[in-house]
N, C-alpha and C. Protein backbone atom coordinates (compact mmCIF):
# COMPACT_ATOMS: atom_id res chain seq x y z
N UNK A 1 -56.03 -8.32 208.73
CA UNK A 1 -54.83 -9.05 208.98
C UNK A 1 -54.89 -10.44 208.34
N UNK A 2 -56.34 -10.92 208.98
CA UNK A 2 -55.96 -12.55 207.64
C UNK A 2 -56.90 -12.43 206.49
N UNK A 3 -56.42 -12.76 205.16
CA UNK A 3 -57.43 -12.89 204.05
C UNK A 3 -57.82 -14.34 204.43
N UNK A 4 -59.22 -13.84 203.47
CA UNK A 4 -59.75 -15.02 203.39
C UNK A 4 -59.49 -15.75 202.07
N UNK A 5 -60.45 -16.60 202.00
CA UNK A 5 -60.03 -17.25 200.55
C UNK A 5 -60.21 -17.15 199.32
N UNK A 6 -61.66 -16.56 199.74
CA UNK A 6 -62.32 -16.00 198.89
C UNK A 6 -61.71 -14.34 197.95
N UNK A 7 -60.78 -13.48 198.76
CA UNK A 7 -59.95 -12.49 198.72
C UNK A 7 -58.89 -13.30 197.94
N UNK A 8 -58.49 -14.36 198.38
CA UNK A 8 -57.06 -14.76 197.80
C UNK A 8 -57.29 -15.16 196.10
N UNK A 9 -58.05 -16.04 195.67
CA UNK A 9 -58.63 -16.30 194.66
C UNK A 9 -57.89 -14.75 193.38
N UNK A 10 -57.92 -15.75 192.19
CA UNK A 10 -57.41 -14.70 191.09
C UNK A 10 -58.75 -13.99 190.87
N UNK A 11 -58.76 -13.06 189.92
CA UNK A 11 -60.25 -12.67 189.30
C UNK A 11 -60.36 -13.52 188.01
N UNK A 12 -61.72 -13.93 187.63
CA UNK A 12 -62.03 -14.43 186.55
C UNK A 12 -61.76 -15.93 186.76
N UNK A 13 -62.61 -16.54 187.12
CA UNK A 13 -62.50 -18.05 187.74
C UNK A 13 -62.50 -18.37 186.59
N UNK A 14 -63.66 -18.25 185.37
CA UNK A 14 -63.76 -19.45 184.35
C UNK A 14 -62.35 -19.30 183.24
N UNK A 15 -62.34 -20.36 182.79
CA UNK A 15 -61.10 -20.52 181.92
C UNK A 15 -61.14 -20.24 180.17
N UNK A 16 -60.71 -19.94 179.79
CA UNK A 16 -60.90 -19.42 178.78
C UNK A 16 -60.58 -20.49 177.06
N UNK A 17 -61.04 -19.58 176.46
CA UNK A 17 -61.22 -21.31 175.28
C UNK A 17 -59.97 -21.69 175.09
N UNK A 18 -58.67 -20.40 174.51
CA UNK A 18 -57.12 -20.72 174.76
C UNK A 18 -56.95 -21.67 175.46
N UNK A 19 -57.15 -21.64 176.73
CA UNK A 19 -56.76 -22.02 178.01
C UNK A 19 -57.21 -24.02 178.13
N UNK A 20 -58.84 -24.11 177.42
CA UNK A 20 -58.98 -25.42 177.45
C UNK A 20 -58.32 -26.60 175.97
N UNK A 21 -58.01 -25.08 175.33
CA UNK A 21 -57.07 -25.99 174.06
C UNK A 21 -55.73 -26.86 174.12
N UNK A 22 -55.35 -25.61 175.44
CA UNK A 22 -54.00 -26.04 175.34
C UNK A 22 -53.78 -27.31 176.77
N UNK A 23 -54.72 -27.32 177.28
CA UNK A 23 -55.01 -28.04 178.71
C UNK A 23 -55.31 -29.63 177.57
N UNK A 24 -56.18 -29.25 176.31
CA UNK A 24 -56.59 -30.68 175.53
C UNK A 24 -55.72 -31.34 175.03
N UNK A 25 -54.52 -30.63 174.26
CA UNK A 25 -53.67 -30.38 173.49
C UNK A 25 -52.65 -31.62 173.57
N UNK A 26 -52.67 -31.74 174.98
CA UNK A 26 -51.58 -32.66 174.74
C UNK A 26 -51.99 -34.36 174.85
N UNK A 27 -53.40 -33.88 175.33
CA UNK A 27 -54.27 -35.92 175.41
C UNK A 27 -54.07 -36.18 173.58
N UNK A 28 -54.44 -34.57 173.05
CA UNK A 28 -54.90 -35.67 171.76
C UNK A 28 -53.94 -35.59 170.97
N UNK A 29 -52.80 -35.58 171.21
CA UNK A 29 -51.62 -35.88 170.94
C UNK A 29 -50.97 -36.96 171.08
N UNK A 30 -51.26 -37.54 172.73
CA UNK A 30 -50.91 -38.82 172.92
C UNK A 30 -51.28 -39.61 172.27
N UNK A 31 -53.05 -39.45 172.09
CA UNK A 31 -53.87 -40.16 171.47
C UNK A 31 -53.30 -40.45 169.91
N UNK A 32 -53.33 -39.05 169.20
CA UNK A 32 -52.41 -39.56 167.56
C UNK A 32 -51.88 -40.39 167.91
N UNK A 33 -50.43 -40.05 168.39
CA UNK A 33 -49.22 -41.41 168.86
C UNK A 33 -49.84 -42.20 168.89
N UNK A 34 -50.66 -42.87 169.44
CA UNK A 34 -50.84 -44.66 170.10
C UNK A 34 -51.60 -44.89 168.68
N UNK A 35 -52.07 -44.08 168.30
CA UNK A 35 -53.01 -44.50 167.44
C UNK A 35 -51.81 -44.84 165.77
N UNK A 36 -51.07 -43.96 165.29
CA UNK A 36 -50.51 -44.34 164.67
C UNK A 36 -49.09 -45.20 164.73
N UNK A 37 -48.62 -45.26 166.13
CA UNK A 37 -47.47 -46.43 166.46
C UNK A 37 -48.27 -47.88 166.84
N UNK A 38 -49.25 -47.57 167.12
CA UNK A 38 -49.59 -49.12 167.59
C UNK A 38 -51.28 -49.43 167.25
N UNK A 39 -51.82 -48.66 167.06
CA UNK A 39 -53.39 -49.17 166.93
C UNK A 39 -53.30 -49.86 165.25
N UNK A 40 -53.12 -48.48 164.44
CA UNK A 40 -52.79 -48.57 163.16
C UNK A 40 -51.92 -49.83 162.41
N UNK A 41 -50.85 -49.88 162.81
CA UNK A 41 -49.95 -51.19 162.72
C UNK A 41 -50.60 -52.47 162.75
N UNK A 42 -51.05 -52.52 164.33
CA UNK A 42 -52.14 -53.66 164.69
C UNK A 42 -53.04 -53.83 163.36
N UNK A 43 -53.92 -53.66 163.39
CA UNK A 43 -54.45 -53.54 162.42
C UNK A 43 -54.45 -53.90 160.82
N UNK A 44 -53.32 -53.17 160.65
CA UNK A 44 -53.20 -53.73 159.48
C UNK A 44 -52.59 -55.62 159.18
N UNK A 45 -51.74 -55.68 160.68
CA UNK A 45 -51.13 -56.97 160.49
C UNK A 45 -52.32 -57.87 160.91
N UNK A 46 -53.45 -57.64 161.52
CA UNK A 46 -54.38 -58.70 161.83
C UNK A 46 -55.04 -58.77 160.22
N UNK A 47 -55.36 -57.95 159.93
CA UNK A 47 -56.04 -57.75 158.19
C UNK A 47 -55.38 -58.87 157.18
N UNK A 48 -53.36 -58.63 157.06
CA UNK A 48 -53.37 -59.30 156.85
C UNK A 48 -52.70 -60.88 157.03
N UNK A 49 -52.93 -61.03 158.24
CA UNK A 49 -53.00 -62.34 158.73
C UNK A 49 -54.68 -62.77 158.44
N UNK A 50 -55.47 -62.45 158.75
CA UNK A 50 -56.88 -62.87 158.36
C UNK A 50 -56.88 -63.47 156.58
N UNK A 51 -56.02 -62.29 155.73
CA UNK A 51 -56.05 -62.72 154.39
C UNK A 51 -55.45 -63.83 154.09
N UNK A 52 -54.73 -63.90 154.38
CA UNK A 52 -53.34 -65.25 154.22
C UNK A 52 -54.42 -66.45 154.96
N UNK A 53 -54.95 -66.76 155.78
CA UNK A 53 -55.66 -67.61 156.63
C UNK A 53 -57.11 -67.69 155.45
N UNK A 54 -57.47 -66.88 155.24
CA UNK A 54 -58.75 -67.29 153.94
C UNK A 54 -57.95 -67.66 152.82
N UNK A 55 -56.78 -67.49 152.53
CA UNK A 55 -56.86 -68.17 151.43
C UNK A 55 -56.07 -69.28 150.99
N UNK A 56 -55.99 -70.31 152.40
CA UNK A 56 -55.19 -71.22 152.38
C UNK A 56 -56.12 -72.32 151.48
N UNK A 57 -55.31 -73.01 150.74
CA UNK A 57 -55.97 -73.98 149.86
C UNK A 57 -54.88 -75.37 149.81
N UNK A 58 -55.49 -76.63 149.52
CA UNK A 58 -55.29 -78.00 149.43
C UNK A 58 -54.04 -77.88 148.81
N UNK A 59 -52.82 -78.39 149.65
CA UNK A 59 -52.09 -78.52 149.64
C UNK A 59 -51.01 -77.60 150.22
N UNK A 60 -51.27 -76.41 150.79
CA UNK A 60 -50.01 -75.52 151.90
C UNK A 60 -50.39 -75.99 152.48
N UNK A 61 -48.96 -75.94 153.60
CA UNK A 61 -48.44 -76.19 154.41
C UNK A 61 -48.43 -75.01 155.46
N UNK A 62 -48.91 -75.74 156.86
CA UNK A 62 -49.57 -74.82 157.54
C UNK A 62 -48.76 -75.17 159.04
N UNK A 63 -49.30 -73.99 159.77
CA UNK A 63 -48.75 -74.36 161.47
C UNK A 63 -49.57 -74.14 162.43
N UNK A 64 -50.13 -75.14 163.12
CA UNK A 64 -51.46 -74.58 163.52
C UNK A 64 -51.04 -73.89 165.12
N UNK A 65 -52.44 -73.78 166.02
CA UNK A 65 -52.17 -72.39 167.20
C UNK A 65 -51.22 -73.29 168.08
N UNK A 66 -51.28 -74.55 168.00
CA UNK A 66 -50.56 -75.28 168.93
C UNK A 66 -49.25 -76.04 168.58
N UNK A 67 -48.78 -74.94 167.61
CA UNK A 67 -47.78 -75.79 166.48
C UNK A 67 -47.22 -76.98 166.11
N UNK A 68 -48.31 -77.28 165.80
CA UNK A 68 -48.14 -78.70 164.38
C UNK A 68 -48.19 -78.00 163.15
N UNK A 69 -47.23 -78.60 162.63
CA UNK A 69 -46.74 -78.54 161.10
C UNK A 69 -47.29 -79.67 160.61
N UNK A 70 -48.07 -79.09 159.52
CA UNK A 70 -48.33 -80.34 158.17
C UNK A 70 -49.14 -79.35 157.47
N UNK A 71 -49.78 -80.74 156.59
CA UNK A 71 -49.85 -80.53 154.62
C UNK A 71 -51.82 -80.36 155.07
N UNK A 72 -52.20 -79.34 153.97
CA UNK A 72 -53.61 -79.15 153.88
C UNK A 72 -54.17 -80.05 152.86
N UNK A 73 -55.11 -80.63 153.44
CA UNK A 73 -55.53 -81.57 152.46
C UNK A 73 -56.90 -81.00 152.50
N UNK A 74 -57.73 -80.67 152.59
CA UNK A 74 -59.15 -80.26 152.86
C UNK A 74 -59.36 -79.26 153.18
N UNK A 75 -60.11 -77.94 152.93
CA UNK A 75 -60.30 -76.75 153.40
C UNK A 75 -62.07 -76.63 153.02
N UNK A 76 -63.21 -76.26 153.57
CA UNK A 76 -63.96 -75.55 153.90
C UNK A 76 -64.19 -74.05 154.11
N UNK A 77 -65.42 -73.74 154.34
CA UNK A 77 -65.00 -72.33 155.72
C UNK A 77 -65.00 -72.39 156.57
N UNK A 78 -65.35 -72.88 156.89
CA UNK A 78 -64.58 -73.48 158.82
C UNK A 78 -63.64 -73.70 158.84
N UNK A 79 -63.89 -74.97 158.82
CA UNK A 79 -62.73 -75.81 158.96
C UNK A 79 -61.47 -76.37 157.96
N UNK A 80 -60.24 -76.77 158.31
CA UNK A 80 -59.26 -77.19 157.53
C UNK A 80 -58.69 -78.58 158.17
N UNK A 81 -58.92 -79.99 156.97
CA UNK A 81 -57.89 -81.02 157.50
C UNK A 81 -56.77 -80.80 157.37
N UNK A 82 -56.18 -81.23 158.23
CA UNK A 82 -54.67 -80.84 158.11
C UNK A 82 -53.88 -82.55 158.52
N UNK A 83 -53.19 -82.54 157.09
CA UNK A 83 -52.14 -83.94 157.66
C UNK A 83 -50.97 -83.89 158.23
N UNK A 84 -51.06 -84.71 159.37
CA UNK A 84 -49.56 -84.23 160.39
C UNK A 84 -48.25 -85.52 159.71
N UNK A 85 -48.95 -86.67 159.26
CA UNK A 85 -47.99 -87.70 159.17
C UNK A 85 -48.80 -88.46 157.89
N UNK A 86 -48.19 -89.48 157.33
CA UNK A 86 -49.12 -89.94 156.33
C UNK A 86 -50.01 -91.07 156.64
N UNK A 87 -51.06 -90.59 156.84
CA UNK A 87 -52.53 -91.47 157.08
C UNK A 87 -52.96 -90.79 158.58
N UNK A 88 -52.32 -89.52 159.16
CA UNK A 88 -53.02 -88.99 160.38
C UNK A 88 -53.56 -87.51 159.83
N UNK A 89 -54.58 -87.33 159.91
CA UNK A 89 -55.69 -86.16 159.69
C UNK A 89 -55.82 -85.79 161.11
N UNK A 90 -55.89 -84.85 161.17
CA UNK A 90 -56.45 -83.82 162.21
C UNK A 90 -57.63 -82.35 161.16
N UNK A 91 -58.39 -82.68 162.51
CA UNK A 91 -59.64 -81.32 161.81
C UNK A 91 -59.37 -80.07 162.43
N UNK A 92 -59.03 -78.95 161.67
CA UNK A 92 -58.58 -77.58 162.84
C UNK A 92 -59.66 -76.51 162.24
N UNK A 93 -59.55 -75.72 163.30
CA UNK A 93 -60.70 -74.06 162.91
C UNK A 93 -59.49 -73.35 161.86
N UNK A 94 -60.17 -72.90 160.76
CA UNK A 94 -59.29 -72.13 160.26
C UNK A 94 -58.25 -71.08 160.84
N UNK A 95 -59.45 -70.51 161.61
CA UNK A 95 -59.05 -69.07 162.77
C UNK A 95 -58.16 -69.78 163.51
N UNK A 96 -57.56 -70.61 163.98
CA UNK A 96 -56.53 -71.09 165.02
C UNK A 96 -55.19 -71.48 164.25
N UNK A 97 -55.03 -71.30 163.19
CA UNK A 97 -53.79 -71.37 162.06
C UNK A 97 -53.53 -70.03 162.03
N UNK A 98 -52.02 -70.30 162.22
CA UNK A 98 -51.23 -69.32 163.10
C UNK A 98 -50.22 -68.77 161.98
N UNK A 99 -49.85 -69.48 160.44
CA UNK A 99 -49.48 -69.16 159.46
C UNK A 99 -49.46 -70.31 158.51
N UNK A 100 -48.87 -69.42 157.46
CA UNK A 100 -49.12 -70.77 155.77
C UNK A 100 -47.06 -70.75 155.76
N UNK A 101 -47.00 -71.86 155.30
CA UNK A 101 -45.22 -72.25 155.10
C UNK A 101 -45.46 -71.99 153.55
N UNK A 102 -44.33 -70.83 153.03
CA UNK A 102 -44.51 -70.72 151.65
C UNK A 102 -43.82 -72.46 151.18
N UNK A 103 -43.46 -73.36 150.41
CA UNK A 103 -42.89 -74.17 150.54
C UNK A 103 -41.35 -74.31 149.61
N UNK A 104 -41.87 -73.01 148.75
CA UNK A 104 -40.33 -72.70 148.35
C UNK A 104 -39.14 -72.12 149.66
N UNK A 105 -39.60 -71.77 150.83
CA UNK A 105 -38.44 -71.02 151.82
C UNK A 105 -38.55 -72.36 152.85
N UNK A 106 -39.18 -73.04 152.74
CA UNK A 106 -39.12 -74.01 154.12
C UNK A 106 -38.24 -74.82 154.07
N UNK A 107 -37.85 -74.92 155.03
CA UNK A 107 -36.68 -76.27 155.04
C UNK A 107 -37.02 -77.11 155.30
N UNK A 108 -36.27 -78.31 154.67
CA UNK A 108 -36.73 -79.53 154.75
C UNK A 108 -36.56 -80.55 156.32
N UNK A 109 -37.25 -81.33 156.67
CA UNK A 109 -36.80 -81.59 158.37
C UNK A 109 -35.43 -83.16 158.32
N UNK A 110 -34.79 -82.93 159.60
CA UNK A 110 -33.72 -83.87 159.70
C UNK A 110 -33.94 -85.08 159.76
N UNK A 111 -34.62 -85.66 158.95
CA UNK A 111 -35.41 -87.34 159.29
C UNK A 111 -33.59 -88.11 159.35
């Protein structure tokens, strides 16, 4: 009158290779996705933001992480002077310059 559980059970407990493909099937799917909408992308834009940042040289015009705008007067590998006003230098990490101002697209400011 009552089964047990052991009775209730299908036959053939283990799962079969089909069975763990299609159970995988859809992680590494997600996985593609993230990987080509957003890992990939990433990536390439840190690459080239890193490039643009090595190859800033004396005289672009830069914006640093805490945005100040001014003129490169000094570059190293470290470090970059950067002039905010005429006769004020500031010393910044390269890595904390946040972009280069092409100076043909920049506009000029409302003095």
């Amino acid at each position: 009158m009552f089964i047990t559980p052991a009775f209730a059970q299908t036959a053939g407990g283990q799962a079969s290779g089909a069975g763990i493909l299609v159970q995988m099937a859809p992680l590494v799917l997600i996985f593609v996705v993230f990987y080509f909408l957003l890992i990939r992308p990433q990536q390439k834009k840190m690459k080239a933001h890193k490039a643009k940042i090595d190859a800033v040289k004396k005289g672009d015009q830069v914006v640093t992480g805490g945005g100040l705008v001014g003129k490169v007067v000094r570059v190293d590998d470290i470090y970059a002077d950067v002039e905010l006003a005429p006769g004020m230098k500031v010393k910044a990490v390269k890595a904390t310059l946040t972009d280069v101002i092409d100076p043909m697209t920049a506009k000029p400011a409302n003095d």
